[in-house]
PDB file of N, CA and C in Angstrom:
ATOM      1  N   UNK A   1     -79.690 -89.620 100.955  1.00  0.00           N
ATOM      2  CA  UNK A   1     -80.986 -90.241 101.165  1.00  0.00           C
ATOM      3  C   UNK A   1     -81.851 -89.311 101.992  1.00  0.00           C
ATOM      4  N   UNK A   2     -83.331 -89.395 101.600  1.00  0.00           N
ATOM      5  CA  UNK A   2     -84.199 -88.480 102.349  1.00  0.00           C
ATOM      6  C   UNK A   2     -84.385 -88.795 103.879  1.00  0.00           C
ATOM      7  N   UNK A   3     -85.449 -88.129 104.869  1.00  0.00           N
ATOM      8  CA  UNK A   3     -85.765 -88.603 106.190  1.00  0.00           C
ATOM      9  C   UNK A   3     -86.783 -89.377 106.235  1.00  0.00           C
ATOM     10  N   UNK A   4     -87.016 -90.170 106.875  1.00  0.00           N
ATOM     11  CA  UNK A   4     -88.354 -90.374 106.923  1.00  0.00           C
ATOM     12  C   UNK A   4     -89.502 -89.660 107.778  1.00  0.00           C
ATOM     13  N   UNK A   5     -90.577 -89.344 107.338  1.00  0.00           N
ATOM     14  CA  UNK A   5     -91.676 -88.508 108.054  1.00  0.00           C
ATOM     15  C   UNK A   5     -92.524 -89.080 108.607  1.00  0.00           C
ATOM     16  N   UNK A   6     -93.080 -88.689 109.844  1.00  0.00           N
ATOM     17  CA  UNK A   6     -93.775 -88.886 110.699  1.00  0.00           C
ATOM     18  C   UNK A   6     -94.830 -87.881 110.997  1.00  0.00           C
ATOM     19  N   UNK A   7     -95.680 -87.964 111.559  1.00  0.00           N
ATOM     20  CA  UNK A   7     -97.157 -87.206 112.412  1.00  0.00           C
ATOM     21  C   UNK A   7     -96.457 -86.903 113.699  1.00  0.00           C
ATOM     22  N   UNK A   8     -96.629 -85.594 114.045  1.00  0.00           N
ATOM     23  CA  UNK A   8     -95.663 -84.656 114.851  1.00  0.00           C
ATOM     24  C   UNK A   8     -94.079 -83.611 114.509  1.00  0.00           C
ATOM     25  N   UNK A   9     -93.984 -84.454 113.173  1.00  0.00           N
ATOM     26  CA  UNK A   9     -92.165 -83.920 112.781  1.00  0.00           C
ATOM     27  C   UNK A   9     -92.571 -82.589 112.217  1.00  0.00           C
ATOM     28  N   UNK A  10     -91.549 -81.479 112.929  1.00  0.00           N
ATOM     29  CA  UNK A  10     -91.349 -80.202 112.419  1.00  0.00           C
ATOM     30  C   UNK A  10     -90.782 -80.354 110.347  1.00  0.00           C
ATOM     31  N   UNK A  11     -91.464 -79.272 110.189  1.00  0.00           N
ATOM     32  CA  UNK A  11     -90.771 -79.394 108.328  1.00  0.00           C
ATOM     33  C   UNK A  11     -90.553 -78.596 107.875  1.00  0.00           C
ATOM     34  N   UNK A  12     -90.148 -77.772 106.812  1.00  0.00           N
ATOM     35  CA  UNK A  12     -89.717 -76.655 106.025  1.00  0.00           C
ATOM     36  C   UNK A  12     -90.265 -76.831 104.504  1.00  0.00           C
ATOM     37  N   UNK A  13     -91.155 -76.218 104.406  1.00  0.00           N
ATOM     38  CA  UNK A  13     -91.175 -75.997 102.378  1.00  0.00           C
ATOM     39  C   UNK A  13     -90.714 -74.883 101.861  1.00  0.00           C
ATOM     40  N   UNK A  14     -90.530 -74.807 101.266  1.00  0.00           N
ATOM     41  CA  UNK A  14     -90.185 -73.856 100.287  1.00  0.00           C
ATOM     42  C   UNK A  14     -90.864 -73.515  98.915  1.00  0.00           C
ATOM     43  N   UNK A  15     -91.051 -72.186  98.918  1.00  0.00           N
ATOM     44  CA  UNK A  15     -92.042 -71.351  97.887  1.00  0.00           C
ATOM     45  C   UNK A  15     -91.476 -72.273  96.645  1.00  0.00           C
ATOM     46  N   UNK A  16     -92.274 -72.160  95.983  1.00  0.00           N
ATOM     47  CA  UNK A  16     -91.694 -72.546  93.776  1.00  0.00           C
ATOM     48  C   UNK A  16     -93.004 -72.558  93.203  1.00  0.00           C
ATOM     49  N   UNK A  17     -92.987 -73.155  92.072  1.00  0.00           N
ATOM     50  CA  UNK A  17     -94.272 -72.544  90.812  1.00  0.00           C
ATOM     51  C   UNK A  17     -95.392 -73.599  92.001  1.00  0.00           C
ATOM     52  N   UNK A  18     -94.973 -74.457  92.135  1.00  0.00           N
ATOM     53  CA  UNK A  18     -96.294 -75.053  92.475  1.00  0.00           C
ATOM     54  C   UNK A  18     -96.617 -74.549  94.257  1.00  0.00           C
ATOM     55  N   UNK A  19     -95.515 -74.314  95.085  1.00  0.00           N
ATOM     56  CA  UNK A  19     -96.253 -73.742  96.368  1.00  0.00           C
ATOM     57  C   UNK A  19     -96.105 -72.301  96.279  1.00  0.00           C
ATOM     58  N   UNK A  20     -97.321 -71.705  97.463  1.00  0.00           N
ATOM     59  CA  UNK A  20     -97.497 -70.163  96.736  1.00  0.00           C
ATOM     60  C   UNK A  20     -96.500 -69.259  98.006  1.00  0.00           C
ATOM     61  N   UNK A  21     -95.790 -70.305  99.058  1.00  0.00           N
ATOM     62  CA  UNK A  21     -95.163 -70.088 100.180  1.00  0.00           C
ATOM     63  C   UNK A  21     -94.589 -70.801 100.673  1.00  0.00           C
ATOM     64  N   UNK A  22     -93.288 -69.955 101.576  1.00  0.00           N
ATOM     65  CA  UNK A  22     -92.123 -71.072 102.511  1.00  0.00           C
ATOM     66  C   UNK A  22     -92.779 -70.518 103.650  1.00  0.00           C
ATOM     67  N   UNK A  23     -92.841 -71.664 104.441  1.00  0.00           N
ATOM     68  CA  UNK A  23     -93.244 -71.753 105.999  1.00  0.00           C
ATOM     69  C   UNK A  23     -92.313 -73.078 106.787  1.00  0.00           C
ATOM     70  N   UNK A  24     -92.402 -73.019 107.596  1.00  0.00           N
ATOM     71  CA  UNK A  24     -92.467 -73.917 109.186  1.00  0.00           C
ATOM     72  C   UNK A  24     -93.392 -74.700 109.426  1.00  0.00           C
ATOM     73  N   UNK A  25     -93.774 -75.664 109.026  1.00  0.00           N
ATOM     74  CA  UNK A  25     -95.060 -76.333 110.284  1.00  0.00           C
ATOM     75  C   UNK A  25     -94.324 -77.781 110.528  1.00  0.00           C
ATOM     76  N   UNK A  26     -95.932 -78.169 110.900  1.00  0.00           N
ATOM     77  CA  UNK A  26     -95.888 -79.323 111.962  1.00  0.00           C
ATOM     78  C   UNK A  26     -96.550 -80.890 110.845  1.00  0.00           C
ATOM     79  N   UNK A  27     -96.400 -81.550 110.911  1.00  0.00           N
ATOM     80  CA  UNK A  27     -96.799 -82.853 109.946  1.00  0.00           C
ATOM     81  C   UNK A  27     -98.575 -83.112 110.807  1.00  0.00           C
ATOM     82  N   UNK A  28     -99.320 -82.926 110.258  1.00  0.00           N
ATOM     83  CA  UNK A  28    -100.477 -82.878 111.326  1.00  0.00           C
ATOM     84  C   UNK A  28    -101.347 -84.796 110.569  1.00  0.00           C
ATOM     85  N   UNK A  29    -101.340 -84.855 109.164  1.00  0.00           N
ATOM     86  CA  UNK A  29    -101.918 -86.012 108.715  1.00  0.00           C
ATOM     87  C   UNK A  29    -100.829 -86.612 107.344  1.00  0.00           C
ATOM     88  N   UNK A  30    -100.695 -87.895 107.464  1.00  0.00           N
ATOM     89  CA  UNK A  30     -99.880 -88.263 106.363  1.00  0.00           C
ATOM     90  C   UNK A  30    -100.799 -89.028 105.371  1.00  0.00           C
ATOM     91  N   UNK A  31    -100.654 -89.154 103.702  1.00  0.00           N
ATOM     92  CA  UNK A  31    -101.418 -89.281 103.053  1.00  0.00           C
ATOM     93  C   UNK A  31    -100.677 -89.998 101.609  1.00  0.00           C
ATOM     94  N   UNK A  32    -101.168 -91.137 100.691  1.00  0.00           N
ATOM     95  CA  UNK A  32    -100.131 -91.148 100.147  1.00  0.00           C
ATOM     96  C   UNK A  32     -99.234 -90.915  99.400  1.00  0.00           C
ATOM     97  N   UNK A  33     -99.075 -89.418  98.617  1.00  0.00           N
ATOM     98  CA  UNK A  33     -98.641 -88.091  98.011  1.00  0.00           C
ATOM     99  C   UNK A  33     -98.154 -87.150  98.542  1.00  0.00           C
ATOM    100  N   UNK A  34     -99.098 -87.169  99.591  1.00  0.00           N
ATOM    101  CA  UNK A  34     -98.730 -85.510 100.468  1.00  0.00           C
ATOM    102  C   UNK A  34     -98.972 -85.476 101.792  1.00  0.00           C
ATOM    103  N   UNK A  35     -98.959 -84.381 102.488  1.00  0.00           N
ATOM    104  CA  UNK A  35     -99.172 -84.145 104.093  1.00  0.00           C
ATOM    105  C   UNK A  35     -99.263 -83.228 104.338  1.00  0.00           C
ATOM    106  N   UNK A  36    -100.943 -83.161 105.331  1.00  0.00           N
ATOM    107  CA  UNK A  36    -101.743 -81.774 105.561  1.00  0.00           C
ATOM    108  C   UNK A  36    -100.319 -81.441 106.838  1.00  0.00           C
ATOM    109  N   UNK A  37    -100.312 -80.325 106.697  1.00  0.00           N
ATOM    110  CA  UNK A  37     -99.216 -79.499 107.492  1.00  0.00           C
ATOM    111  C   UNK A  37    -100.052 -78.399 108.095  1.00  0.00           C
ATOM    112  N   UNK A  38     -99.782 -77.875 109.565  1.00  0.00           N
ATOM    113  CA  UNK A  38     -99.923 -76.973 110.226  1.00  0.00           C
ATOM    114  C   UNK A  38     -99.207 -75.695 109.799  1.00  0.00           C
ATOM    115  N   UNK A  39     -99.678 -74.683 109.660  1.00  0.00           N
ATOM    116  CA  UNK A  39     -98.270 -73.867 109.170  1.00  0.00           C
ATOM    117  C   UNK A  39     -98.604 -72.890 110.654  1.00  0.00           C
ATOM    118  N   UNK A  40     -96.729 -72.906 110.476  1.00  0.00           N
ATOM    119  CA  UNK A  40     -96.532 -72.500 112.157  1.00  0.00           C
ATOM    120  C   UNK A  40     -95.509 -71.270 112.186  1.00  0.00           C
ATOM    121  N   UNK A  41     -94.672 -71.060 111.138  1.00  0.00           N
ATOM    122  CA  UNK A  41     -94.239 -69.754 110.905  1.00  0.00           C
ATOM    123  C   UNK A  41     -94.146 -69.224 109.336  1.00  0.00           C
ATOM    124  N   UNK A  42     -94.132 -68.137 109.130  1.00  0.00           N
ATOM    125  CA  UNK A  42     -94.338 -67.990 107.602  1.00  0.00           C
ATOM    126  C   UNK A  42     -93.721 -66.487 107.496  1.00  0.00           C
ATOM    127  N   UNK A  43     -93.741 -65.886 106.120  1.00  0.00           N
ATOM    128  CA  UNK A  43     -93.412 -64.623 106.405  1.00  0.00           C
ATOM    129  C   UNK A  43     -94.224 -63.738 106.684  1.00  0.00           C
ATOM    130  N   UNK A  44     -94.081 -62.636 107.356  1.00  0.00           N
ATOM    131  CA  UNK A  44     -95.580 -61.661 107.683  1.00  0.00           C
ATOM    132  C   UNK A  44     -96.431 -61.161 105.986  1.00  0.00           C
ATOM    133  N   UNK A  45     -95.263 -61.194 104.897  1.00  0.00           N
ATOM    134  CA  UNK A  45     -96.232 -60.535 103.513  1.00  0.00           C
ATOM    135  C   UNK A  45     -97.045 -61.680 103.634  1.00  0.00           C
ATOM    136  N   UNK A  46     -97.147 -63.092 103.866  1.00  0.00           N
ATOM    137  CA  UNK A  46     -98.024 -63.916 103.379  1.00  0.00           C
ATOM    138  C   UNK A  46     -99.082 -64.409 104.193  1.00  0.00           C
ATOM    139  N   UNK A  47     -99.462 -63.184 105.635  1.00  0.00           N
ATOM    140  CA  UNK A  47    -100.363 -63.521 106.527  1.00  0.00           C
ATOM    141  C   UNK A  47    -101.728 -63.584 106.339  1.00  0.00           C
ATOM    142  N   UNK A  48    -102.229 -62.760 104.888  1.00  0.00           N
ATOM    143  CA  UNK A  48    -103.461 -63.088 103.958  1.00  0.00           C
ATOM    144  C   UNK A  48    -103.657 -64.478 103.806  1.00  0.00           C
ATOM    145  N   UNK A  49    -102.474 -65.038 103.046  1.00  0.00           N
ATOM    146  CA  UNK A  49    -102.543 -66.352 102.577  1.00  0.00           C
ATOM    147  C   UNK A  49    -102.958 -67.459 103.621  1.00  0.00           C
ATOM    148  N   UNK A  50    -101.689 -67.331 104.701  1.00  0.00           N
ATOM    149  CA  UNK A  50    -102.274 -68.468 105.464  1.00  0.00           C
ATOM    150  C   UNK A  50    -103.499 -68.172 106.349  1.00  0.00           C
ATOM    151  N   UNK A  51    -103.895 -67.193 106.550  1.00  0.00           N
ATOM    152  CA  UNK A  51    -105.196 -67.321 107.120  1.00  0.00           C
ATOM    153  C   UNK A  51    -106.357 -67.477 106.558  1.00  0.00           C
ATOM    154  N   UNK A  52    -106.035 -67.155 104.874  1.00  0.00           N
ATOM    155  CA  UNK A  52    -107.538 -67.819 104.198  1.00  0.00           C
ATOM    156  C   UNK A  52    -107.070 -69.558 104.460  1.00  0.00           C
ATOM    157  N   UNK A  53    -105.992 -69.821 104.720  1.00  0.00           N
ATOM    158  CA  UNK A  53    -105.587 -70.991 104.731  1.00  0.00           C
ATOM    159  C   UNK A  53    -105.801 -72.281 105.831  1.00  0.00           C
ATOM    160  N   UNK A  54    -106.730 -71.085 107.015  1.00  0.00           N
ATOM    161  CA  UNK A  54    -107.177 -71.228 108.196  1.00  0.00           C
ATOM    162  C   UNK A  54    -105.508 -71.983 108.898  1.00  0.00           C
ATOM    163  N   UNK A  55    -104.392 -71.879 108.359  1.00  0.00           N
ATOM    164  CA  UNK A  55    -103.305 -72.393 108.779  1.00  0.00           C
ATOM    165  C   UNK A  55    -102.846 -73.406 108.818  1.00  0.00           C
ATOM    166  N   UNK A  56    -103.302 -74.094 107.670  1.00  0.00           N
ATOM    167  CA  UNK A  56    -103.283 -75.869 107.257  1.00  0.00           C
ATOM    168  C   UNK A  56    -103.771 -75.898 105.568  1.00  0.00           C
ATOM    169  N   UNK A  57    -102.394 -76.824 105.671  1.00  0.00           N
ATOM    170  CA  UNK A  57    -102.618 -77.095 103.679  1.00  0.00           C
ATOM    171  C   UNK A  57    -101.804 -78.156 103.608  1.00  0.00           C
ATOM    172  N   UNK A  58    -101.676 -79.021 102.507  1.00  0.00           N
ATOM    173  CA  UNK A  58    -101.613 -80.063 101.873  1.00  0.00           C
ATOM    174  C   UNK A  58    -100.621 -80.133 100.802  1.00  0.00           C
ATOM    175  N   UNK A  59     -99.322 -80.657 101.159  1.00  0.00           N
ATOM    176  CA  UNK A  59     -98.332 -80.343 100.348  1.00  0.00           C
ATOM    177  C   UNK A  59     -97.842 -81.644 100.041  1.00  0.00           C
ATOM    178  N   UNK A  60     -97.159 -81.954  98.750  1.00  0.00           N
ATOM    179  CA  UNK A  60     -96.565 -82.922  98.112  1.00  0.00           C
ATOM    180  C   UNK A  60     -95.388 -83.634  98.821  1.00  0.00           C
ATOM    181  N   UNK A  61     -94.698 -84.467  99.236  1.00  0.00           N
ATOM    182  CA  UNK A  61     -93.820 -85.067  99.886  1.00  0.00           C
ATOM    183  C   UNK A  61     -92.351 -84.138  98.911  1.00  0.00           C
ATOM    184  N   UNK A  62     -92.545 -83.971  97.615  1.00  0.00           N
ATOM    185  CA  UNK A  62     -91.747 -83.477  97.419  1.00  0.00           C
ATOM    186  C   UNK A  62     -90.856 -82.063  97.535  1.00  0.00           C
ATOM    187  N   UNK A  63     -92.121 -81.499  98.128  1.00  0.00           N
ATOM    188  CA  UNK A  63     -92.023 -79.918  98.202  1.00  0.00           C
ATOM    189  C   UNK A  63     -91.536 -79.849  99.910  1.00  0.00           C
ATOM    190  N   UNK A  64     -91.111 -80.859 100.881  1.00  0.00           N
ATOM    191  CA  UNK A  64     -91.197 -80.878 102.041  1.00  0.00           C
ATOM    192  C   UNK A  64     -89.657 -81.398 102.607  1.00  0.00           C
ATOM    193  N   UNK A  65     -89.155 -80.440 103.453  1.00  0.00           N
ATOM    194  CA  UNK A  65     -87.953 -81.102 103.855  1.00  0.00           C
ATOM    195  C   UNK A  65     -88.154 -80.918 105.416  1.00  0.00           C
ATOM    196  N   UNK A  66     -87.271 -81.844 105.678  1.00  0.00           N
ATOM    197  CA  UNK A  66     -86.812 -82.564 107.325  1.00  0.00           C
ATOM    198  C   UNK A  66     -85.734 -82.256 107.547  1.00  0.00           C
ATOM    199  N   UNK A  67     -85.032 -81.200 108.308  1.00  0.00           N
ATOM    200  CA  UNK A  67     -83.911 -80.884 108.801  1.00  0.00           C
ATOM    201  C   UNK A  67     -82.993 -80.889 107.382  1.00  0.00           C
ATOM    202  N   UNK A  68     -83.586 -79.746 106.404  1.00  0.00           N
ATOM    203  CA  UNK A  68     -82.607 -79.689 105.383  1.00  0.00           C
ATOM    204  C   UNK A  68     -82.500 -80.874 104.097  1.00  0.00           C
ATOM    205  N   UNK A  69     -83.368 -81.702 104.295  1.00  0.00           N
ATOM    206  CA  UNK A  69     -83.206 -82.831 103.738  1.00  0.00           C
ATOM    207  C   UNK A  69     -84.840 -83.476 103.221  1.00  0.00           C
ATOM    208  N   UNK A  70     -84.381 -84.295 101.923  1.00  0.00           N
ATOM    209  CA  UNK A  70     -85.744 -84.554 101.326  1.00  0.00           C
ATOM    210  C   UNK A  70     -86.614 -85.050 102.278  1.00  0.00           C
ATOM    211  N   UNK A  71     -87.741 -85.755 102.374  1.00  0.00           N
ATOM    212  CA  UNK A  71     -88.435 -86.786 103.105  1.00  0.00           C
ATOM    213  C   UNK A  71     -88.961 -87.773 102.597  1.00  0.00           C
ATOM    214  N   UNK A  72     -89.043 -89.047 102.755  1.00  0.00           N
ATOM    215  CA  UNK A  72     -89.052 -89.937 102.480  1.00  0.00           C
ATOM    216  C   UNK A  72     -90.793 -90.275 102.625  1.00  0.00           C
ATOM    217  N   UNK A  73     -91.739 -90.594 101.603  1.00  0.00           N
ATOM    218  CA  UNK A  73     -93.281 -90.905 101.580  1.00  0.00           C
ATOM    219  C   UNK A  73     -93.168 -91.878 102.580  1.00  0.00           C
ATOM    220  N   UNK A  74     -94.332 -92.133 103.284  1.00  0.00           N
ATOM    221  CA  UNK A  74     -94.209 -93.036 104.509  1.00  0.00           C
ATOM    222  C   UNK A  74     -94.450 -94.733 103.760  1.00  0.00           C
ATOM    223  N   UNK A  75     -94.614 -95.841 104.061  1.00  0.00           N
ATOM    224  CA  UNK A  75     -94.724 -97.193 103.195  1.00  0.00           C
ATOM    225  C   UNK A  75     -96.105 -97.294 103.784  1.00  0.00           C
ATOM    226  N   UNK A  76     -97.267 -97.710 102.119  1.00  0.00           N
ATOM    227  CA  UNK A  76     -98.280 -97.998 102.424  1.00  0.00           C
ATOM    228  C   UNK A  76     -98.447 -99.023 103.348  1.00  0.00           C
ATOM    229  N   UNK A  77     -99.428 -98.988 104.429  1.00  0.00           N
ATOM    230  CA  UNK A  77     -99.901 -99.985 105.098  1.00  0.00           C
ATOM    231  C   UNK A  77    -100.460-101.398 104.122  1.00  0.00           C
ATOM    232  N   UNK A  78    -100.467-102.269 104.843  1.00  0.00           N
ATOM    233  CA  UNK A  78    -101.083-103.310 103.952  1.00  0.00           C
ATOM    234  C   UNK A  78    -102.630-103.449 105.115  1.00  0.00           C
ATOM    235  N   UNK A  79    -103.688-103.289 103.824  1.00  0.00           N
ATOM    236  CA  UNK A  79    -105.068-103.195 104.640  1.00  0.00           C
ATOM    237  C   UNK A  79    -106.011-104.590 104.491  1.00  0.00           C
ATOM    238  N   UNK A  80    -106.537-104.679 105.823  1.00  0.00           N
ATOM    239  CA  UNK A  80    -106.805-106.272 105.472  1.00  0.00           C
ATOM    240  C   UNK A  80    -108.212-105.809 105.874  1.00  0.00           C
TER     241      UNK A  80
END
């Protein structure tokens, strides 16, 4: 079973066809698909990237792991 994610939790993605990079960041906004991420370490070839990236991008819940492990989309609020 995946983790569940939170606003503050460290994360790991990993490069594939759809991300253009593996980094480190930080969970900065949760959303209900994806989560703008801080990127906080990366490799030095891809220091172009994240700085057109101003160091924040928007990644799929699926492309995102928590200590090795999937993450779990957060449960919509119910909005009144």
């Amino acid at each position: 079973m995946g983790q569940e994610i939170a606003i503050g939790d460290k994360v790991t993605v990993r490069k594939s066809a759809n991300v253009p990079l593996s980094f480190k960041g930080t969970v900065e906004k949760l959303y209900t698909n994806a989560a703008m991420l801080t990127i906080d370490s990366f490799d030095e070839a891809d220091a172009m990237m994240v700085e057109d990236l101003k160091h924040k991008t928007v990644i799929n819940y699926k492309h995102i792991l928590k200590g090795g492990k999937a993450v779990i989309p957060p449960t919509p609020e119910d909005k009144k």
